[in-house]
N, C-alpha and C. Protein backbone atom coordinates (compact mmCIF):
# COMPACT_ATOMS: atom_id res chain seq x y z
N UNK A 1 125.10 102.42 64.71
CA UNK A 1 125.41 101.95 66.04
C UNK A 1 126.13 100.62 65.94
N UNK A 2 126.84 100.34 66.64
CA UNK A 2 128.16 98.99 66.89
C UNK A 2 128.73 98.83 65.49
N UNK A 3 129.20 99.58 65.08
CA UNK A 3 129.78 99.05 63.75
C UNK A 3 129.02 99.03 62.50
N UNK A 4 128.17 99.72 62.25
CA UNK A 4 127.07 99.21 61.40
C UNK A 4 126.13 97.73 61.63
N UNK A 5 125.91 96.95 62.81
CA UNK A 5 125.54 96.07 63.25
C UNK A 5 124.06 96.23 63.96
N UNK A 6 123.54 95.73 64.04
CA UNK A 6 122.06 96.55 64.77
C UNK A 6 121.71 95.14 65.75
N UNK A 7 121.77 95.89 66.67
CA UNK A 7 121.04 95.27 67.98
C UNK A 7 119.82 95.46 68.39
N UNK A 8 119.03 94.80 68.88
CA UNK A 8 117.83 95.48 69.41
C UNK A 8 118.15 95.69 70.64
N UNK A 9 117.76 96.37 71.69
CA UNK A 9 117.95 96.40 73.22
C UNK A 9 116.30 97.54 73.50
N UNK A 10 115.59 96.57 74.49
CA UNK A 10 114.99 97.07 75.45
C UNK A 10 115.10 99.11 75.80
N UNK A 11 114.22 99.46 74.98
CA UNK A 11 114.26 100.82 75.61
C UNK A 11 114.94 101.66 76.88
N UNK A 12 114.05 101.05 77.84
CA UNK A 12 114.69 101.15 79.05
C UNK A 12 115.69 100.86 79.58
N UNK A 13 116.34 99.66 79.05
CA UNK A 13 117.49 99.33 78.89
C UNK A 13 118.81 100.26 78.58
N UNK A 14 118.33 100.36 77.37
CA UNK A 14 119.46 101.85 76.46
C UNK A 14 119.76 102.93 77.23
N UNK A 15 118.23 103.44 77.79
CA UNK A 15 118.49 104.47 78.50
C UNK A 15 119.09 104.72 79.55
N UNK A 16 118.94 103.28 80.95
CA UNK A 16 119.92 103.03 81.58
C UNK A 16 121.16 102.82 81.58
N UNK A 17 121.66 102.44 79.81
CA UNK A 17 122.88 102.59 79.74
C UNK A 17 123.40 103.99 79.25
N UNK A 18 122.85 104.65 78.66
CA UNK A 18 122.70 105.96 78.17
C UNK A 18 123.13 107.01 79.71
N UNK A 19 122.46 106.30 80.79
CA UNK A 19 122.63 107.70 81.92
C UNK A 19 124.03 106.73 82.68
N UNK A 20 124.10 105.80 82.85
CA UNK A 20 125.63 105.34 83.59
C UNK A 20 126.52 105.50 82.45
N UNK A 21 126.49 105.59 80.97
CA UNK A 21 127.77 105.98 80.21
C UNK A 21 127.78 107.29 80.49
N UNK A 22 127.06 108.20 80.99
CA UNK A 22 126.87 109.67 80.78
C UNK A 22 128.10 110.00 81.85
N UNK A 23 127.16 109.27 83.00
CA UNK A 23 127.98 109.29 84.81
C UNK A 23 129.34 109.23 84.78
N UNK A 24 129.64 107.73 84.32
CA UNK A 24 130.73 107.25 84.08
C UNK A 24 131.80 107.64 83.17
N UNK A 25 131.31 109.05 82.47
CA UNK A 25 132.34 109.64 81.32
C UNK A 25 133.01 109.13 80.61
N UNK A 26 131.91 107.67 79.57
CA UNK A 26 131.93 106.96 78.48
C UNK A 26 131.91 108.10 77.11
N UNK A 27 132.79 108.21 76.08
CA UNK A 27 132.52 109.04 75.06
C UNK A 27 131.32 108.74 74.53
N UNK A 28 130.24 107.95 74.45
CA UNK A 28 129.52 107.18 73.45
C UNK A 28 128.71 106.26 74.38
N UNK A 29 127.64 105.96 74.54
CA UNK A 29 126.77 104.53 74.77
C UNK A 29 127.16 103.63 73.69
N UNK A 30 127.65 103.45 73.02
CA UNK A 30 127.67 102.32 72.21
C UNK A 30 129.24 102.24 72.74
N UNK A 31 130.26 102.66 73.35
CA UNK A 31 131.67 102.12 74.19
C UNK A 31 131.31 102.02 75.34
N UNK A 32 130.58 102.51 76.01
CA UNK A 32 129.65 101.73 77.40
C UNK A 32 128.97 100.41 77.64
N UNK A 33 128.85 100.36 76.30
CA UNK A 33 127.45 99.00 76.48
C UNK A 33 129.00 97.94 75.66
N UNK A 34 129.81 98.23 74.93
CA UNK A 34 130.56 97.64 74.47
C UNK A 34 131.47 97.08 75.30
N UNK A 35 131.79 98.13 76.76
CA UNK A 35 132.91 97.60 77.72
C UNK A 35 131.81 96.36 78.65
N UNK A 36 130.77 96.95 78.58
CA UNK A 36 130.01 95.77 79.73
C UNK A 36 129.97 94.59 79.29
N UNK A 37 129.80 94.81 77.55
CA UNK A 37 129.67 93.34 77.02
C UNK A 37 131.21 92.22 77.04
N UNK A 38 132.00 93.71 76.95
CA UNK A 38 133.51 93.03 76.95
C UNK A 38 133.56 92.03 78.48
N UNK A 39 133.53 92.57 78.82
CA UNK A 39 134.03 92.41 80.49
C UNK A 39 133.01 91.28 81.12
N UNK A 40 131.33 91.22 80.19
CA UNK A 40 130.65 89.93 80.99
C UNK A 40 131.33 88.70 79.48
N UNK A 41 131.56 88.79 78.62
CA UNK A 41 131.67 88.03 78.11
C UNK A 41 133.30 87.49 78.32
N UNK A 42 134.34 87.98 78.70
CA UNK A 42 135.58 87.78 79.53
C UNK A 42 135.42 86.71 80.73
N UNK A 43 134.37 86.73 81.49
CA UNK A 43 133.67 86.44 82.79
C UNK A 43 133.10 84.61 82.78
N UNK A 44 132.49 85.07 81.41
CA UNK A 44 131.90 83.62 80.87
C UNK A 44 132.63 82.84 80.68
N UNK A 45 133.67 83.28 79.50
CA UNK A 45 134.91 82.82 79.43
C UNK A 45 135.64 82.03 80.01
N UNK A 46 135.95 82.93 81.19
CA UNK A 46 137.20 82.23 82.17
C UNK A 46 136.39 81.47 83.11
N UNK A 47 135.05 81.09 83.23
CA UNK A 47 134.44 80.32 84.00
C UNK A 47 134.66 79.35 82.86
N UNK A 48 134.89 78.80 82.03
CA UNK A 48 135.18 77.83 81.49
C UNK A 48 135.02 77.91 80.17
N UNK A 49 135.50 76.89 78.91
CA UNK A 49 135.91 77.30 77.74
C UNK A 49 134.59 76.34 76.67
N UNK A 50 134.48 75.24 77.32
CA UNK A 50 132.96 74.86 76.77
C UNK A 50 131.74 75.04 76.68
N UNK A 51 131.30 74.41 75.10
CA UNK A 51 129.98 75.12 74.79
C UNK A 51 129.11 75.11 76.04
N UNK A 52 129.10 74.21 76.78
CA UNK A 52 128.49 73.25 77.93
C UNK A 52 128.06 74.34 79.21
N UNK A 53 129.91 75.24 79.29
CA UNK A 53 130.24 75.50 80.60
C UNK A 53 129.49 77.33 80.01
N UNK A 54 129.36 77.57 79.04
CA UNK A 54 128.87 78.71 78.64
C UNK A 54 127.28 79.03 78.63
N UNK A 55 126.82 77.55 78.28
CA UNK A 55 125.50 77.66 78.35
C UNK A 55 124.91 77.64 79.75
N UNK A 56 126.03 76.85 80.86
CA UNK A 56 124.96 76.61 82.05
C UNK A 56 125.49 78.76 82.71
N UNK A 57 126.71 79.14 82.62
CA UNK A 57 126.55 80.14 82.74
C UNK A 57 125.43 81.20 82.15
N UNK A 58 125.69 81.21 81.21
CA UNK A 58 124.04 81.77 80.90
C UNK A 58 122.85 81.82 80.96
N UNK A 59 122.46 80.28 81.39
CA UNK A 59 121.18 80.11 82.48
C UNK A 59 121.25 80.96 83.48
N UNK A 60 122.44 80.37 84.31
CA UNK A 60 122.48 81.31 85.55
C UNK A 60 122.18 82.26 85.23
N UNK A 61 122.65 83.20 84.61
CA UNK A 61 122.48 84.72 84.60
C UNK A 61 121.37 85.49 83.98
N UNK A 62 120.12 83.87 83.83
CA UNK A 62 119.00 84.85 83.29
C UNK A 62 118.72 84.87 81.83
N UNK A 63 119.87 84.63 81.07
CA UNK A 63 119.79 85.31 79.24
C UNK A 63 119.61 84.74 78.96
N UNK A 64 119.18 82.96 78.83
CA UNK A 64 118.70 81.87 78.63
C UNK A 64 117.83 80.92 79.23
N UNK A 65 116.76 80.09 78.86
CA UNK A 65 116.12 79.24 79.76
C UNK A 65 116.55 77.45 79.23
């Protein structure tokens, strides 16, 4: 899975991505979970380019305290 790379992810998690890649006529959950990561990490990004402006984004969004 991802390249030979191993992630852990939340069971329930997977599986929710498992049934919207299904929906969404993703070849693969691992190019499903790959476009979401593309596209939030694009997001972070262009909200700004510092370590600073990345971390308070990521508070926001939960994935950090």
């Amino acid at each position: 899975m991802f390249g030979g790379n191993k992630v852990k992810i939340d069971k329930s998690v997977l599986e929710r991505c498992r049934k919207c890649a299904e929906v969404a006529g993703y070849a693969s959950v691992e190019e499903f979970i790959e476009h979401v990561l593309e596209k939030e990490l694009k997001g972070i990004e262009e909200a700004g380019t510092s370590d600073e402006a990345i971390t308070e984004s990521l508070k926001g969004l939960g994935y950090i305290s």
